[in-house]
N, C-alpha and C. Protein backbone atom coordinates (compact mmCIF):
# COMPACT_ATOMS: atom_id res chain seq x y z
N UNK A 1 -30.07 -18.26 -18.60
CA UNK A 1 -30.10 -19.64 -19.04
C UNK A 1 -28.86 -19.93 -19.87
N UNK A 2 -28.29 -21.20 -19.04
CA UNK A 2 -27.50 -21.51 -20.59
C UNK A 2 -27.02 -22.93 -20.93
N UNK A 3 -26.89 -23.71 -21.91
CA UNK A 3 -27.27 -24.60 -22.42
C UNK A 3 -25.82 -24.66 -23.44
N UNK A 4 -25.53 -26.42 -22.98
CA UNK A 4 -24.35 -26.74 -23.94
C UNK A 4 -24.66 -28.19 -24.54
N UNK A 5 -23.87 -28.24 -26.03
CA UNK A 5 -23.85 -29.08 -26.02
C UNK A 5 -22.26 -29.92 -26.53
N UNK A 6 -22.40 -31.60 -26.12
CA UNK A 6 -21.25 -32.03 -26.73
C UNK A 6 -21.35 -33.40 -26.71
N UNK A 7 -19.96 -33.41 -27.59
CA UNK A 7 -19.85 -35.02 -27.97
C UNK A 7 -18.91 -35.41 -27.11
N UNK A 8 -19.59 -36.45 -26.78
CA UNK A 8 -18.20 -37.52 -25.75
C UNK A 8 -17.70 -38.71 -26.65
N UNK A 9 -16.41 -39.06 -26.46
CA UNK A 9 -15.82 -40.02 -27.10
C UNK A 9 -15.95 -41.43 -26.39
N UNK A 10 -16.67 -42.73 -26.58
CA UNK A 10 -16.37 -43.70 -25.22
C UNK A 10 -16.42 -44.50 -26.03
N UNK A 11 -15.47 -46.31 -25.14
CA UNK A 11 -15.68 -47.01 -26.07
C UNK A 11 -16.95 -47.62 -26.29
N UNK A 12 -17.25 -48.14 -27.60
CA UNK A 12 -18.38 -48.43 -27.79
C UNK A 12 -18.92 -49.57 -26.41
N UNK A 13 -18.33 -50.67 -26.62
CA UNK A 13 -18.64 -51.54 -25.11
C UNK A 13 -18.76 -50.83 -24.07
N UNK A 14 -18.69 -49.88 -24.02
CA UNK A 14 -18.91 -48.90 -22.72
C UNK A 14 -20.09 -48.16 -22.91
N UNK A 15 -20.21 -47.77 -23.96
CA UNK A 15 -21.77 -46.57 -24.01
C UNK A 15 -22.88 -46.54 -23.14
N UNK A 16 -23.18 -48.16 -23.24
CA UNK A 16 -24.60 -47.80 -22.49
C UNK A 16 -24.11 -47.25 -20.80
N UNK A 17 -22.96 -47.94 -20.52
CA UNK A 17 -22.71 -48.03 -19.11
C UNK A 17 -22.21 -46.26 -18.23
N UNK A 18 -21.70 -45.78 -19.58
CA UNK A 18 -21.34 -44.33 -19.43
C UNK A 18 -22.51 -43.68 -19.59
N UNK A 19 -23.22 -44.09 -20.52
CA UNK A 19 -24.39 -43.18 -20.70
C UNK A 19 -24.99 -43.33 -19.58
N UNK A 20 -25.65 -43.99 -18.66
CA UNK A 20 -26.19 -44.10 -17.16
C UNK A 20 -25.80 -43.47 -16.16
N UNK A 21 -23.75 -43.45 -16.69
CA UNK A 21 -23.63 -42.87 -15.36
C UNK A 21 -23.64 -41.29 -15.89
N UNK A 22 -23.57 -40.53 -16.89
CA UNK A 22 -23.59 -39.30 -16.76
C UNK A 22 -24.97 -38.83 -17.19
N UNK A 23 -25.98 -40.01 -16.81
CA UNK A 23 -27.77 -39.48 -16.11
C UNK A 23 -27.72 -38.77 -14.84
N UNK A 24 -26.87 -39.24 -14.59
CA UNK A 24 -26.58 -38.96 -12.89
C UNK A 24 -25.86 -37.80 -12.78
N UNK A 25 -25.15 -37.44 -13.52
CA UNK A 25 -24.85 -35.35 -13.26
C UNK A 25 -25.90 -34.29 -13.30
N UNK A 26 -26.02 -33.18 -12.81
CA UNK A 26 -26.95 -32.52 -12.47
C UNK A 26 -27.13 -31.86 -13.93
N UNK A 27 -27.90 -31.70 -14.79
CA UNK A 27 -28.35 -31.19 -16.00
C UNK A 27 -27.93 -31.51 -16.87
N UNK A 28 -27.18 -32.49 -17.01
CA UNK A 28 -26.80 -33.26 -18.00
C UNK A 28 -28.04 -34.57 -18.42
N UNK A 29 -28.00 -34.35 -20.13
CA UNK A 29 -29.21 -35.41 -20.75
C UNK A 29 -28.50 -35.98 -21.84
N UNK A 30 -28.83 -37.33 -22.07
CA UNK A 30 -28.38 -38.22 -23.52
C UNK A 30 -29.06 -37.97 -24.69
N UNK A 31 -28.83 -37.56 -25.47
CA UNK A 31 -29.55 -36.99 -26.85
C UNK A 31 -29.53 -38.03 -28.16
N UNK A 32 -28.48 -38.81 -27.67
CA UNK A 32 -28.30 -39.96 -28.97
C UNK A 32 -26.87 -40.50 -28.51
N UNK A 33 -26.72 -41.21 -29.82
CA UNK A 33 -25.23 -42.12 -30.02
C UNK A 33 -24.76 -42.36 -31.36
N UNK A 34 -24.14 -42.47 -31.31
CA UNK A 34 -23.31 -42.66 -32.91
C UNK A 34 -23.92 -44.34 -33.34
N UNK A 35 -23.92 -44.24 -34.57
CA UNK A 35 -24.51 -46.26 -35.15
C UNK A 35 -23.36 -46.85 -34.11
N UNK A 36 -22.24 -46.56 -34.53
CA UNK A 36 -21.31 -47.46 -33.66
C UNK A 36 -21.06 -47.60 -32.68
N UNK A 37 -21.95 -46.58 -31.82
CA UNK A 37 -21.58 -46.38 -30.66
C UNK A 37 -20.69 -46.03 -29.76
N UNK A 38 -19.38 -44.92 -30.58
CA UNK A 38 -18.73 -44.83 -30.28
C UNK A 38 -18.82 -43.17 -29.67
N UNK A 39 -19.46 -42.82 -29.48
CA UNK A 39 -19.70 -41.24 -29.48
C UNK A 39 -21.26 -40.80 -28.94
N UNK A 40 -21.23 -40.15 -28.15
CA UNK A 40 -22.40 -40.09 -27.05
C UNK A 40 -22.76 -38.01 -27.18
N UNK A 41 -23.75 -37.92 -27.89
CA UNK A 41 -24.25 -36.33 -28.28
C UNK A 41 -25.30 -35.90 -26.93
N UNK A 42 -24.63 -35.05 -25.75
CA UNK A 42 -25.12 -34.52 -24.59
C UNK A 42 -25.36 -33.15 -24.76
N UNK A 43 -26.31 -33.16 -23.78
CA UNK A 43 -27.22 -31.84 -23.26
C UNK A 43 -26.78 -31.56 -22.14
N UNK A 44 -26.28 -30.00 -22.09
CA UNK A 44 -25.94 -29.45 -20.32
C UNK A 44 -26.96 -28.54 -20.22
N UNK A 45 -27.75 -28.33 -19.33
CA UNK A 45 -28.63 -26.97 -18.69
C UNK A 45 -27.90 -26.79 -17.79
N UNK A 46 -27.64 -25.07 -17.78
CA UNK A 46 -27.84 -24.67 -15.99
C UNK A 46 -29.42 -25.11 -15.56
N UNK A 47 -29.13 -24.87 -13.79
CA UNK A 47 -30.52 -24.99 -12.93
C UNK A 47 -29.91 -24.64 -11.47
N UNK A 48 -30.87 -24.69 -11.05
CA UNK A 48 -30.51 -24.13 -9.37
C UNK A 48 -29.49 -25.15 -8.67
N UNK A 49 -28.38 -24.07 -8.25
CA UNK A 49 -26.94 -25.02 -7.38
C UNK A 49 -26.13 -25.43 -8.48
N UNK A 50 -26.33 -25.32 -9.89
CA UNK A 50 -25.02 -26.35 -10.67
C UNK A 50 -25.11 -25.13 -11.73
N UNK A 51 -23.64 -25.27 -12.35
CA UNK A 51 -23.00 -24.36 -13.26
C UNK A 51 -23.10 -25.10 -14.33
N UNK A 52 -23.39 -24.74 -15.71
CA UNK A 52 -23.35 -25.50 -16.81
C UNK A 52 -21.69 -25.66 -17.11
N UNK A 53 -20.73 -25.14 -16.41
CA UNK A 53 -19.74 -25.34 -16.57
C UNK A 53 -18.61 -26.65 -15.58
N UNK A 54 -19.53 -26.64 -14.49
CA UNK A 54 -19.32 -27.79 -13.48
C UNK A 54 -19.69 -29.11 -14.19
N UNK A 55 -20.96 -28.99 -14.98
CA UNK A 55 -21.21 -30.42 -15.26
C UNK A 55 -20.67 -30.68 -16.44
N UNK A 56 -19.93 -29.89 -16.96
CA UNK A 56 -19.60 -29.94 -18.45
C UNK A 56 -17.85 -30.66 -18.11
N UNK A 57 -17.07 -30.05 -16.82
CA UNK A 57 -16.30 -30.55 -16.21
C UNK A 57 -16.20 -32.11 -15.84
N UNK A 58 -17.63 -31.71 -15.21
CA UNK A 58 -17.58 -33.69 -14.20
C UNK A 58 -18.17 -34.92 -15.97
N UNK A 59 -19.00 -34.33 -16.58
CA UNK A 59 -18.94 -34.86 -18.08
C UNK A 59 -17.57 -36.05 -18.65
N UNK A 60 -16.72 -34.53 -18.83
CA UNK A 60 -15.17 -34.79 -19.48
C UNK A 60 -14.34 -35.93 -18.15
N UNK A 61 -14.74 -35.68 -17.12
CA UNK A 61 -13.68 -36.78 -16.29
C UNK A 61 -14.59 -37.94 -15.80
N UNK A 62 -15.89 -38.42 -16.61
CA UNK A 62 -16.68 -39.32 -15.89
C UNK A 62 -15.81 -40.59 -16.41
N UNK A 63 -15.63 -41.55 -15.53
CA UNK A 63 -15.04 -42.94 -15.82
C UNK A 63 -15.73 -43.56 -17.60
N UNK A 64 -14.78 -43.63 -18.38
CA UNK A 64 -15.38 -44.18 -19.31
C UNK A 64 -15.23 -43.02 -20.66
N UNK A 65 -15.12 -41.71 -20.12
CA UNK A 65 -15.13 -40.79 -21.43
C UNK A 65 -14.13 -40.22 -21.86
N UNK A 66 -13.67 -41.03 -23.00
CA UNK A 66 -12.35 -40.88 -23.50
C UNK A 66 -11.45 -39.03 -23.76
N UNK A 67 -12.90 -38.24 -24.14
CA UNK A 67 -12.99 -37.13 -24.27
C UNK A 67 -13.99 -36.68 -24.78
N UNK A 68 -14.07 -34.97 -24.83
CA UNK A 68 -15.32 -34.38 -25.43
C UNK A 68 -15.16 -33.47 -25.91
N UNK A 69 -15.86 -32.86 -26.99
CA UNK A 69 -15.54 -31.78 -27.76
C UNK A 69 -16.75 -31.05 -27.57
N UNK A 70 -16.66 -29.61 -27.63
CA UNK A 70 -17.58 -28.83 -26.95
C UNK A 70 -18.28 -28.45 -28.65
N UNK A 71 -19.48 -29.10 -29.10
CA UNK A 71 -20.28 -28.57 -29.91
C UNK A 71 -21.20 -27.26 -30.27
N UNK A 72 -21.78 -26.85 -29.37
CA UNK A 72 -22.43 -25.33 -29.49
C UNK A 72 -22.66 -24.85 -27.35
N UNK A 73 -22.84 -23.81 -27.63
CA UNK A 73 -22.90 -23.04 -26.22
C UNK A 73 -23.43 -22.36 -26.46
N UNK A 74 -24.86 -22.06 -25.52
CA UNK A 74 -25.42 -20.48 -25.61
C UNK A 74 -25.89 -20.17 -24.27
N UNK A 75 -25.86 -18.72 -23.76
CA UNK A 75 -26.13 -17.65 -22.75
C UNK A 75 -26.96 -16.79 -22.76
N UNK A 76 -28.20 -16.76 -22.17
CA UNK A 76 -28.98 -15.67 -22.05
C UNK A 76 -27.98 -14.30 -21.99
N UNK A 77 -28.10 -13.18 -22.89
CA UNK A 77 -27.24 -12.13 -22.04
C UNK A 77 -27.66 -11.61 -20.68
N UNK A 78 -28.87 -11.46 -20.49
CA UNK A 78 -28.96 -11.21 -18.87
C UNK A 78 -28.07 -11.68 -18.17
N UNK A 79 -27.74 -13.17 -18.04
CA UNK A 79 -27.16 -14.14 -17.42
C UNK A 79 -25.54 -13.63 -17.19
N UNK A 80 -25.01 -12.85 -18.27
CA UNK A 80 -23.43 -12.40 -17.76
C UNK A 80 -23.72 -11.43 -16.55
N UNK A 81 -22.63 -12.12 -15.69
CA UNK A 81 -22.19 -11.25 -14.79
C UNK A 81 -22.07 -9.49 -14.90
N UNK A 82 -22.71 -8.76 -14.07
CA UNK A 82 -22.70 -7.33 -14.64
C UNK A 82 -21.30 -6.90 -14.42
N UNK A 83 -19.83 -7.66 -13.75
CA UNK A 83 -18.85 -7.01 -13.49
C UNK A 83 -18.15 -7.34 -14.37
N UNK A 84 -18.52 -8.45 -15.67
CA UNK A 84 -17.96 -9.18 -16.20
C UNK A 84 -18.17 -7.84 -17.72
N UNK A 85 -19.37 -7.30 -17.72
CA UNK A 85 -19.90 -7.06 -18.93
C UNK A 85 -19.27 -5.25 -18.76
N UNK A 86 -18.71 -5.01 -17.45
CA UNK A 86 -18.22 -3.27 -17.14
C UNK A 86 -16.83 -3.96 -17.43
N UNK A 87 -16.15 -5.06 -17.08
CA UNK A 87 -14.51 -4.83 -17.03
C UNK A 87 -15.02 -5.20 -18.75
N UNK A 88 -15.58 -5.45 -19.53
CA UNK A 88 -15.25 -5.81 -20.87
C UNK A 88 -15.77 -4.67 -22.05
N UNK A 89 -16.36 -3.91 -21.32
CA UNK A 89 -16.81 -2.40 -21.58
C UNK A 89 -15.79 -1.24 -21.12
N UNK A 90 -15.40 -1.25 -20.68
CA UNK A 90 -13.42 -0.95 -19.58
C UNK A 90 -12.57 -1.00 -20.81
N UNK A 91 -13.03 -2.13 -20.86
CA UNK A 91 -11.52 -2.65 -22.05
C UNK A 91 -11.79 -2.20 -23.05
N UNK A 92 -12.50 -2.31 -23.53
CA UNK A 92 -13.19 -2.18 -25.40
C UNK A 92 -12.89 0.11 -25.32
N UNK A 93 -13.35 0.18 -24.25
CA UNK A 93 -12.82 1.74 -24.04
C UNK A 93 -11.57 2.08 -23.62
N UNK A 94 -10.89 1.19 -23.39
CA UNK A 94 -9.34 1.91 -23.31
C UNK A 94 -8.68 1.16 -24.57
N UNK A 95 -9.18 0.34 -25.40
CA UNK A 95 -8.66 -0.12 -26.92
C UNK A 95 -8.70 1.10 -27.47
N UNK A 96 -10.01 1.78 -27.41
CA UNK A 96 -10.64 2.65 -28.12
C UNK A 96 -9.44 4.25 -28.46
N UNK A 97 -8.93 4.61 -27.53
CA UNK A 97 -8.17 5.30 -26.83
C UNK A 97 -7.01 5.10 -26.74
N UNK A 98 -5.87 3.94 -27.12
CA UNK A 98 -4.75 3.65 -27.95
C UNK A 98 -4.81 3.71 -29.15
C-alpha cells in the first residue's frame, strides 16, 4: 500500500473547477482547500492498474495546477520491490567494505 499526500497550488477562481477535474484521476481524493482557496490538500492511493506515482504525475500537469508540493508519503515495506531492497542491501555492503 501506499498513500501520498499534497498540496496543489490553483487559482482560487479555478478551485472548484480543478478540483472536479482531478476527481477524475485514478486514486486521487479532495481532502479540503485553503479559506482562500488558493491551495487544494489531496489524497493519492495506489489500487489495481495505477501507480501512486502516475497519479501524483497526471495531479502536477492537470490543467489549472499551478504546482504541488509533495506533503507526506508512505509504503508498506512489503510493497518495495525485492530487487530494489537486494541492489540497496549490495550497496550498504560494499559501503561497508571501503
Amino acid at each position: 500500500m501506499r498513500i501520498a499526500s499534497l498540496l496543489a497550488r490553483v487559482r482560487p477562481e479555478q478551485a472548484a473547477s480543478v478540483a472536479a477535474s482531478l476527481a477524475d484521476i485514478p486514486g486521487v481524493s479532495l481532502y479540503g482547500t485553503t479559506p482562500e482557496g488558493g491551495r487544494l490538500v489531496v489524497m493519492v492511493e495506489d489500487g489495481e492498474g495505477y501507480a501512486v506515482s502516475d497519479s501524483i504525475v497526471a495531479v502536477s500537469i492537470a490543467p489549472g495546477v499551478l504546482g504541488t508540493t509533495l506533503a507526506y508519503e508512505y509504503s508498506d515495506e512489503a510493497t518495495v520491490p525485492s530487487d530494489i531492497t537486494a541492489a540497496f542491501a549490495r550497496s550498504k555492503k560494499e559501503e561497508s567494505r571501503a
